[in-house]
Protein backbone atom coordinates (compact mmCIF):
# COMPACT_ATOMS: atom_id res chain seq x y z
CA UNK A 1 -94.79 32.52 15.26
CA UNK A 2 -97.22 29.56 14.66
CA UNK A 3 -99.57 29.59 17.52
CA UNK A 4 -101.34 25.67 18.23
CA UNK A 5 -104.55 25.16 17.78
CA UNK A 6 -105.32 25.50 21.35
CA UNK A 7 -104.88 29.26 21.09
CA UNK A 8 -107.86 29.22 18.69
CA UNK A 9 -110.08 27.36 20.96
CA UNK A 10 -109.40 29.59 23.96
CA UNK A 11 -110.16 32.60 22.32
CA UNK A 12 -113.28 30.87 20.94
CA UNK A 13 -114.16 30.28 24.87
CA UNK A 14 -113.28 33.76 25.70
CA UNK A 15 -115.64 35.15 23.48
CA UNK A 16 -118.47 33.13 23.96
CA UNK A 17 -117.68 34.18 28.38
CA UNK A 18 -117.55 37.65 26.60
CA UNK A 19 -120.97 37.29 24.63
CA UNK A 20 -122.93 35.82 28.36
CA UNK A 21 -121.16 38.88 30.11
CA UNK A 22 -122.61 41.36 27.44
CA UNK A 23 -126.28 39.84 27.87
CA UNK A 24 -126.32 39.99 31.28
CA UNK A 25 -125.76 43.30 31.56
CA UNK A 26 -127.44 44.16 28.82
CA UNK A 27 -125.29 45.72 26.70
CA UNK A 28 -126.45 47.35 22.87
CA UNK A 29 -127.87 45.18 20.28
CA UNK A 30 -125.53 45.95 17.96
CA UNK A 31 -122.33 45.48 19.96
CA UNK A 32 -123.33 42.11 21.13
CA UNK A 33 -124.82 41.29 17.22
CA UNK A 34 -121.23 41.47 15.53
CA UNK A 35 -119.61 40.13 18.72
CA UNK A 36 -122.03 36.86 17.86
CA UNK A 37 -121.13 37.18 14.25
CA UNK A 38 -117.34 37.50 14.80
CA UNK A 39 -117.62 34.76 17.33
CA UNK A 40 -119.06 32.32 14.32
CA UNK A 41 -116.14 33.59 12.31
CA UNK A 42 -113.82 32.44 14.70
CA UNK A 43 -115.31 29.32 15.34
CA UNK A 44 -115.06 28.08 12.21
CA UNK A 45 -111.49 29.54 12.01
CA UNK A 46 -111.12 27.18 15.14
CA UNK A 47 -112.75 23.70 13.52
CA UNK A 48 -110.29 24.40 10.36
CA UNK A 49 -106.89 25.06 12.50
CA UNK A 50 -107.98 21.82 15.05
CA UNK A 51 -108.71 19.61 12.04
CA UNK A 52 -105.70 20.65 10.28
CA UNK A 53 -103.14 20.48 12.81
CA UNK A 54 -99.67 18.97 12.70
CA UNK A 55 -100.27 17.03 15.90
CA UNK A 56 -99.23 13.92 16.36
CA UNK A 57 -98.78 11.57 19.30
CA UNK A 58 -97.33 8.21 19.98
CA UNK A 59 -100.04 6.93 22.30
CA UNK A 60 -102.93 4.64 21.07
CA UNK A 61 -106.11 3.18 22.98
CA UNK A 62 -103.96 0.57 24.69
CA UNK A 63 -102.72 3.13 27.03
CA UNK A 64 -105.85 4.82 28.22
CA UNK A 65 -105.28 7.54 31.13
CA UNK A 66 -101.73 8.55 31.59
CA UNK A 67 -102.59 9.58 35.20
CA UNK A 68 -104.04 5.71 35.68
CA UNK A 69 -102.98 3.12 33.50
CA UNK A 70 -105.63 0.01 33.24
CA UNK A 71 -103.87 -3.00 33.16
CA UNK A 72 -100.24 -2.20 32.57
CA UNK A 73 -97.78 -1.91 34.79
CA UNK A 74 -95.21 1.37 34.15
């Protein structure tokens, strides 16, 4: 199963949540060291699956907010 680029970014969000969580309690140095360091992993797992994505989308500038169009009547 492919999983979308989104995936990556909430895991990256998860473990940065994860990473403030283990500070404030403070947690071992070494636990939340190779948390950071898998966290940097991931991120730039994440930049390389958002910039390569098969997305693609049929709206342009013209058509601004879905939820309020400026100008255009729908």
């Amino acid at each position: 199963m492919r999983q979308s680029a989104i995936f990556y970014v909430v895991i990256s969000t998860l473990l940065l949540a994860a990473i403030a969580v283990m500070v404030f309690y403070n947690l071992s140095y070494n636990l939340i060291f190779f948390t950071v360091l898998a966290g940097q992993a991931w991120w730039l797992l994440t930049v390389y699956k958002v910039l390569t994505d098969d997305y693609t989308t049929d709206k342009t500038f013209d058509d601004w907010y879905e939820d309020h169009p400026i100008g255009r009547d729908r």
